[in-house]
PDB file of N, CA and C in Angstrom:
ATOM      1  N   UNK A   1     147.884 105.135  95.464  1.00  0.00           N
ATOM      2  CA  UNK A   1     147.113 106.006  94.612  1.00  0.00           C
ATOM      3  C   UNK A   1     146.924 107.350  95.322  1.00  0.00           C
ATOM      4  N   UNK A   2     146.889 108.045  94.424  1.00  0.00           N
ATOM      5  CA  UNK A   2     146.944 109.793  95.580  1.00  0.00           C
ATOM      6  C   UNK A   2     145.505 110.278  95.607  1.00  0.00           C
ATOM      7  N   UNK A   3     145.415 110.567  96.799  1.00  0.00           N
ATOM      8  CA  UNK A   3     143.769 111.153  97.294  1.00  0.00           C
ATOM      9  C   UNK A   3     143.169 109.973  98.109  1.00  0.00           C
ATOM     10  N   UNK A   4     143.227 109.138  97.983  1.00  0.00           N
ATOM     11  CA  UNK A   4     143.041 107.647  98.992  1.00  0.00           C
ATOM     12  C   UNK A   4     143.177 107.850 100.165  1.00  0.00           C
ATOM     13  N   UNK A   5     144.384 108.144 100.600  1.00  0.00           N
ATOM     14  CA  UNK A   5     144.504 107.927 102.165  1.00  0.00           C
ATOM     15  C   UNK A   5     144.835 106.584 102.990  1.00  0.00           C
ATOM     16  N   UNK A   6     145.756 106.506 103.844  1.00  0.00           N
ATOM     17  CA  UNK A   6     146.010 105.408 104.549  1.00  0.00           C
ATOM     18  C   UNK A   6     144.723 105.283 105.489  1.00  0.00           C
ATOM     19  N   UNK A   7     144.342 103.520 104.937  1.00  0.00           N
ATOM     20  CA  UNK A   7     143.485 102.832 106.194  1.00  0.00           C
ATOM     21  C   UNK A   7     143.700 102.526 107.478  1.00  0.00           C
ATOM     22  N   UNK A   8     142.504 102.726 108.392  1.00  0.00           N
ATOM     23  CA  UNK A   8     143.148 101.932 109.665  1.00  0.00           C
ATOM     24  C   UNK A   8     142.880 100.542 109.621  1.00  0.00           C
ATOM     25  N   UNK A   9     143.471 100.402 110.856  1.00  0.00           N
ATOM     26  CA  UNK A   9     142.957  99.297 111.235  1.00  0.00           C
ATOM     27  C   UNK A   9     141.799  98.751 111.573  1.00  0.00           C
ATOM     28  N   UNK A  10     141.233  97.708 110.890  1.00  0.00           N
ATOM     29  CA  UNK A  10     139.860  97.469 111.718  1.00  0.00           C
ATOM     30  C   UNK A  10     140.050  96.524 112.590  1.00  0.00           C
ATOM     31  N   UNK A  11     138.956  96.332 113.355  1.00  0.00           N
ATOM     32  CA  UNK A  11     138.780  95.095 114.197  1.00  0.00           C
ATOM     33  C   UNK A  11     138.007  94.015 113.891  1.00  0.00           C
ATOM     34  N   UNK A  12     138.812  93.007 113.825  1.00  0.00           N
ATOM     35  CA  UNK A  12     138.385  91.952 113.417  1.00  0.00           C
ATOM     36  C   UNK A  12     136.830  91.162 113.858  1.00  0.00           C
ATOM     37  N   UNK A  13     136.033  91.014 112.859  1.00  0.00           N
ATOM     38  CA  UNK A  13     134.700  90.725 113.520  1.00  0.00           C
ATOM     39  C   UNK A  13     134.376  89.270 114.371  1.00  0.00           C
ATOM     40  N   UNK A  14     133.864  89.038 115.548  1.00  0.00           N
ATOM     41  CA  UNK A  14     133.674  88.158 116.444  1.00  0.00           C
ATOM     42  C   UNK A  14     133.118  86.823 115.369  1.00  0.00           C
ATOM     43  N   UNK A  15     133.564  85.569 115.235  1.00  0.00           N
ATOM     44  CA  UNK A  15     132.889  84.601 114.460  1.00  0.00           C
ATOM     45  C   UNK A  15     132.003  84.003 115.459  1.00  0.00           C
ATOM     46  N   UNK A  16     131.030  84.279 115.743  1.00  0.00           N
ATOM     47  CA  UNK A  16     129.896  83.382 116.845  1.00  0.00           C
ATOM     48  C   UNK A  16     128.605  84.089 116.619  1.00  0.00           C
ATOM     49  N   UNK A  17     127.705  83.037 117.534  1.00  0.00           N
ATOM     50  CA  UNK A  17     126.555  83.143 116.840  1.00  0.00           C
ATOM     51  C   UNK A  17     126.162  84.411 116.684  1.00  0.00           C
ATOM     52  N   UNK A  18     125.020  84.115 115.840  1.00  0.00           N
ATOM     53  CA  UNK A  18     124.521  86.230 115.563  1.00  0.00           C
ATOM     54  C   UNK A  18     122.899  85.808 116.451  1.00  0.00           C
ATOM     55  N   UNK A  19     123.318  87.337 116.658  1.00  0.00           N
ATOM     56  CA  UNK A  19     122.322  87.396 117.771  1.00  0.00           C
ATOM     57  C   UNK A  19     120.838  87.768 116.813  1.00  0.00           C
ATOM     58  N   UNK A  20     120.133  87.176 117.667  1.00  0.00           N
ATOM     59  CA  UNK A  20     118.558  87.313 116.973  1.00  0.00           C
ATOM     60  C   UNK A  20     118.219  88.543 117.463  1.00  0.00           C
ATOM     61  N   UNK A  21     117.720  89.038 116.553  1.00  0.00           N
ATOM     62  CA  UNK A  21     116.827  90.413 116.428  1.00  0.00           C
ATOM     63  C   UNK A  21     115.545  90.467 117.269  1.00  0.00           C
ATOM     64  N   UNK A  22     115.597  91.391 117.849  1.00  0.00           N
ATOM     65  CA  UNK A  22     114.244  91.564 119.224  1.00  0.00           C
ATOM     66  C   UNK A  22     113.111  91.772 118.903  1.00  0.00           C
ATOM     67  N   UNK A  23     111.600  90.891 118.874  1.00  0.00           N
ATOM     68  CA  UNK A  23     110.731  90.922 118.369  1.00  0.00           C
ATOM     69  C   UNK A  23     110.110  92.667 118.799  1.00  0.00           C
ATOM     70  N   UNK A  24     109.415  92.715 117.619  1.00  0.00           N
ATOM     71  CA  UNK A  24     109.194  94.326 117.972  1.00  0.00           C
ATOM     72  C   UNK A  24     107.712  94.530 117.992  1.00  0.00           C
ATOM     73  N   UNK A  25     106.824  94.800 118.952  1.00  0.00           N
ATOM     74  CA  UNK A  25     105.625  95.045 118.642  1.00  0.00           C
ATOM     75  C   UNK A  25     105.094  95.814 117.802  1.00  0.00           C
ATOM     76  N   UNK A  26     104.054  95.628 116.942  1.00  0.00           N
ATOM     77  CA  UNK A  26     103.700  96.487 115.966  1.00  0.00           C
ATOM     78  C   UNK A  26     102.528  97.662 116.898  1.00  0.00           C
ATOM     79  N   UNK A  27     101.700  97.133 117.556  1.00  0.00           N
ATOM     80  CA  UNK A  27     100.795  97.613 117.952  1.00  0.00           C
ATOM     81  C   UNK A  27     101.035  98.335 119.180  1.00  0.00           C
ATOM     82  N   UNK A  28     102.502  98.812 119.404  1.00  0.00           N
ATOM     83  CA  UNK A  28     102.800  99.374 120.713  1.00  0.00           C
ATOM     84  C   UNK A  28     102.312 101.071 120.494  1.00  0.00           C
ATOM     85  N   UNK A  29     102.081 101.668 121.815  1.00  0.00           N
ATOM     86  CA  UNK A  29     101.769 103.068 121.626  1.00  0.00           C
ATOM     87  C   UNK A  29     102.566 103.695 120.687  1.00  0.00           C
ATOM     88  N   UNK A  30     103.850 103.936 120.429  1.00  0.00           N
ATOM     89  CA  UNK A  30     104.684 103.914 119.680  1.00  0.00           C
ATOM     90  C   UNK A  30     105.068 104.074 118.139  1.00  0.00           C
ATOM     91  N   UNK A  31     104.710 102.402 118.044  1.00  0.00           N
ATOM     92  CA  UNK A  31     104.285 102.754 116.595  1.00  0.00           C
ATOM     93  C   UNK A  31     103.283 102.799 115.849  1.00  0.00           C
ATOM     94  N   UNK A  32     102.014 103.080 116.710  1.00  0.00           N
ATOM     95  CA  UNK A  32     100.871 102.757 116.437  1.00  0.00           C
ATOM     96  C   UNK A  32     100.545 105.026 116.100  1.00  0.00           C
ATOM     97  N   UNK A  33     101.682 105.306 117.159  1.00  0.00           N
ATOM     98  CA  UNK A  33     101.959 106.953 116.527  1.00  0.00           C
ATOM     99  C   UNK A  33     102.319 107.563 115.185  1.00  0.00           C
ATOM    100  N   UNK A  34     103.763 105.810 115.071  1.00  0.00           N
ATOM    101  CA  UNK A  34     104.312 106.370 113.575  1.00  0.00           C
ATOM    102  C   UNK A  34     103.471 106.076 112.595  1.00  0.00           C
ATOM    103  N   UNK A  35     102.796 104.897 112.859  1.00  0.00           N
ATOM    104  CA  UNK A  35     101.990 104.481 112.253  1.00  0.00           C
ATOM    105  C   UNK A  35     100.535 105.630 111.383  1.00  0.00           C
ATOM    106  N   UNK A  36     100.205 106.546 112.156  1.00  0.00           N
ATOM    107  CA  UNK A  36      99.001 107.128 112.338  1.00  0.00           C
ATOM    108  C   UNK A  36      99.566 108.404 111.441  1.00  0.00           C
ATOM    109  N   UNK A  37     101.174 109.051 111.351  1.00  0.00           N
ATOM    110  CA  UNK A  37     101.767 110.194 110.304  1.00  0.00           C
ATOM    111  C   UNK A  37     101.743 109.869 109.806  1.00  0.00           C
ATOM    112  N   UNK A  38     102.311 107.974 109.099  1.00  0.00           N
ATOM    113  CA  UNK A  38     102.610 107.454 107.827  1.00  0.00           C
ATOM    114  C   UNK A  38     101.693 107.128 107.065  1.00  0.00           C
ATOM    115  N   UNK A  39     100.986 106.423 107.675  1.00  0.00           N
ATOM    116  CA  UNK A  39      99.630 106.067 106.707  1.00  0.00           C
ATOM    117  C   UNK A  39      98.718 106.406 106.108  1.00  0.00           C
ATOM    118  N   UNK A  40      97.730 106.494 105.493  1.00  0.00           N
ATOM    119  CA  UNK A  40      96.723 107.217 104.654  1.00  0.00           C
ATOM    120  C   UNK A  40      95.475 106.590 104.715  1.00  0.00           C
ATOM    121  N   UNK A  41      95.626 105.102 105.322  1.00  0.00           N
ATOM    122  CA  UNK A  41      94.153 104.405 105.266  1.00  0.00           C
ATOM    123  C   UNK A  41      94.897 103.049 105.580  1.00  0.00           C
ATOM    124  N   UNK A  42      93.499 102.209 105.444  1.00  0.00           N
ATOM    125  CA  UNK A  42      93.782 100.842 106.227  1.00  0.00           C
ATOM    126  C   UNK A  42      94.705 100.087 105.412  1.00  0.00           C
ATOM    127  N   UNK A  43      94.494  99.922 104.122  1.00  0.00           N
ATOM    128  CA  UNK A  43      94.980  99.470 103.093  1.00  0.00           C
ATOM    129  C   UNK A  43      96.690  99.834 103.382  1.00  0.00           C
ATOM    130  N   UNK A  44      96.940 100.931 103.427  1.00  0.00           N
ATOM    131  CA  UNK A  44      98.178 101.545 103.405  1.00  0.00           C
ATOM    132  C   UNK A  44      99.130 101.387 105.052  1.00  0.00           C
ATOM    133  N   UNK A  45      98.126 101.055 105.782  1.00  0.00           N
ATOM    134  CA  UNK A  45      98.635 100.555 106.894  1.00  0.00           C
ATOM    135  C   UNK A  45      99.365  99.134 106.992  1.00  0.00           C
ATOM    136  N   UNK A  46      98.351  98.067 106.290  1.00  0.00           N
ATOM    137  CA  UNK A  46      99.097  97.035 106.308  1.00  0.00           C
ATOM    138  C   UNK A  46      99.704  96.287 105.712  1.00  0.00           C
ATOM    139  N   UNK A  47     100.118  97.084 104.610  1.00  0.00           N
ATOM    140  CA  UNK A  47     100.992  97.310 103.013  1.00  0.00           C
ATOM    141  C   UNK A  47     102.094  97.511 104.123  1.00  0.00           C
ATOM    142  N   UNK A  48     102.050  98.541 104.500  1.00  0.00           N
ATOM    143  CA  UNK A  48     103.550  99.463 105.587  1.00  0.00           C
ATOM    144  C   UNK A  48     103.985  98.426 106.563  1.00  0.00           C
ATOM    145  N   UNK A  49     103.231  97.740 107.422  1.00  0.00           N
ATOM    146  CA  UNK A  49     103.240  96.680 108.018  1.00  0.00           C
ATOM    147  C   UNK A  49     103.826  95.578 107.564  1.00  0.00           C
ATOM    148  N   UNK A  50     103.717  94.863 106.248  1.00  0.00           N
ATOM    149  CA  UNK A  50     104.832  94.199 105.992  1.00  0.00           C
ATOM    150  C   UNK A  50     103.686  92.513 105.359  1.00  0.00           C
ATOM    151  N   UNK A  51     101.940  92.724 105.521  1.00  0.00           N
ATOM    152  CA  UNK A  51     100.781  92.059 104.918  1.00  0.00           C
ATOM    153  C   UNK A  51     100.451  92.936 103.446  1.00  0.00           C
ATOM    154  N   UNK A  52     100.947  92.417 102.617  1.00  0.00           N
ATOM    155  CA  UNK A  52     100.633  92.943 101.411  1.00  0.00           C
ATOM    156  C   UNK A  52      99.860  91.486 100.677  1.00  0.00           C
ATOM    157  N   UNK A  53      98.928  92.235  99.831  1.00  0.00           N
ATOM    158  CA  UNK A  53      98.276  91.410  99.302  1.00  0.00           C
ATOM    159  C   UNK A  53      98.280  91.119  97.691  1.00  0.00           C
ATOM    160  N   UNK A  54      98.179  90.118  97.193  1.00  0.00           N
ATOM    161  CA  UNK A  54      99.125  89.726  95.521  1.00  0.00           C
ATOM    162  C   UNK A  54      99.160  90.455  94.729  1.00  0.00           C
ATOM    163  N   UNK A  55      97.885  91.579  94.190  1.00  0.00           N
ATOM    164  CA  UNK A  55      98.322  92.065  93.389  1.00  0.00           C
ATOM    165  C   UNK A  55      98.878  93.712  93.557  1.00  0.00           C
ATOM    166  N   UNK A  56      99.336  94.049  94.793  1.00  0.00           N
ATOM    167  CA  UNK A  56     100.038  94.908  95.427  1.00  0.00           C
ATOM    168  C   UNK A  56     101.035  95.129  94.216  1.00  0.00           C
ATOM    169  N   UNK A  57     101.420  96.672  93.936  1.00  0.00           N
ATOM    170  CA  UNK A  57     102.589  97.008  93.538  1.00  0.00           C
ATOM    171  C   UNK A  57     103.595  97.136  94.442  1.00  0.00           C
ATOM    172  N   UNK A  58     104.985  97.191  94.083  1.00  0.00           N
ATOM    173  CA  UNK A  58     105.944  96.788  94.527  1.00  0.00           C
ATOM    174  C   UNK A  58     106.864  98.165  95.165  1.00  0.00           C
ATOM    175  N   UNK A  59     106.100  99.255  95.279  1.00  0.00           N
ATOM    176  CA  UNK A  59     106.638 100.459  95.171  1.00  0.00           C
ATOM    177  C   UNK A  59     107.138 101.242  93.907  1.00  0.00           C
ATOM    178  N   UNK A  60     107.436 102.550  94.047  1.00  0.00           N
ATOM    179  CA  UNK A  60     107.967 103.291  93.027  1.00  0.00           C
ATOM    180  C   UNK A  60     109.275 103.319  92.951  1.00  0.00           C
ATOM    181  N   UNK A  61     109.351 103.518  91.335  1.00  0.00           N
ATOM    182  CA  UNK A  61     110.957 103.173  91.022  1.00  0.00           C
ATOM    183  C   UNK A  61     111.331 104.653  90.810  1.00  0.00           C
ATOM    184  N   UNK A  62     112.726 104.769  90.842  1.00  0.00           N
ATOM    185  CA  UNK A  62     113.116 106.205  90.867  1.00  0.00           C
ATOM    186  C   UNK A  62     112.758 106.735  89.681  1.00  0.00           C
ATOM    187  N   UNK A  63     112.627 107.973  89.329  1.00  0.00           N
ATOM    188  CA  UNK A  63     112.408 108.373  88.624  1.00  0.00           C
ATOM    189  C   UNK A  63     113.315 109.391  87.022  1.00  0.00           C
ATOM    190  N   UNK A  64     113.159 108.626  86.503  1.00  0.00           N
ATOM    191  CA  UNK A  64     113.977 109.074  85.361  1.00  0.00           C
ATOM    192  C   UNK A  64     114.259 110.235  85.286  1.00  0.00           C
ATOM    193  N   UNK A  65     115.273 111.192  84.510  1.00  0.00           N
ATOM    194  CA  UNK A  65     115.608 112.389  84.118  1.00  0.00           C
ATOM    195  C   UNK A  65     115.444 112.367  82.574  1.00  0.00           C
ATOM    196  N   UNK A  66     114.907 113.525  82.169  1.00  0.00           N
ATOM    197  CA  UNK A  66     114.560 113.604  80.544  1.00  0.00           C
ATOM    198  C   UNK A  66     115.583 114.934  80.068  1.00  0.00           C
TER     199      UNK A  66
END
């Protein structure tokens, strides 16, 4: 097909175990920084955090064009 372009080669991916993901502190100086630009209040802290509570919305959906 024209405009495509020839692929390379890839490298074939390793089949073995997957490595576990490195526990990450929440409360490190760190992100307790990012934490402090992003947030707006307590509520919104631990919404961001990943403790949401049931009748939490789910975020905003994109927004239509009229």
């Amino acid at each position: 097909m024209p405009g495509k372009g020839k692929r390379g080669k890839s490298r074939p991916k390793p089949r073995g175990k997957k490595q576990k993901k490195p526990e990450v502190d929440i409360f490190s100086p760190a992100a307790m920084l990012n934490l402090y630009y992003i947030a707006h209040n307590v509520a919104d802290c631990l919404h961001l955090r990943g403790f949401r509570w049931p009748g939490a919305s789910k975020g905003k959906k994109g927004k239509t064009k009229m």
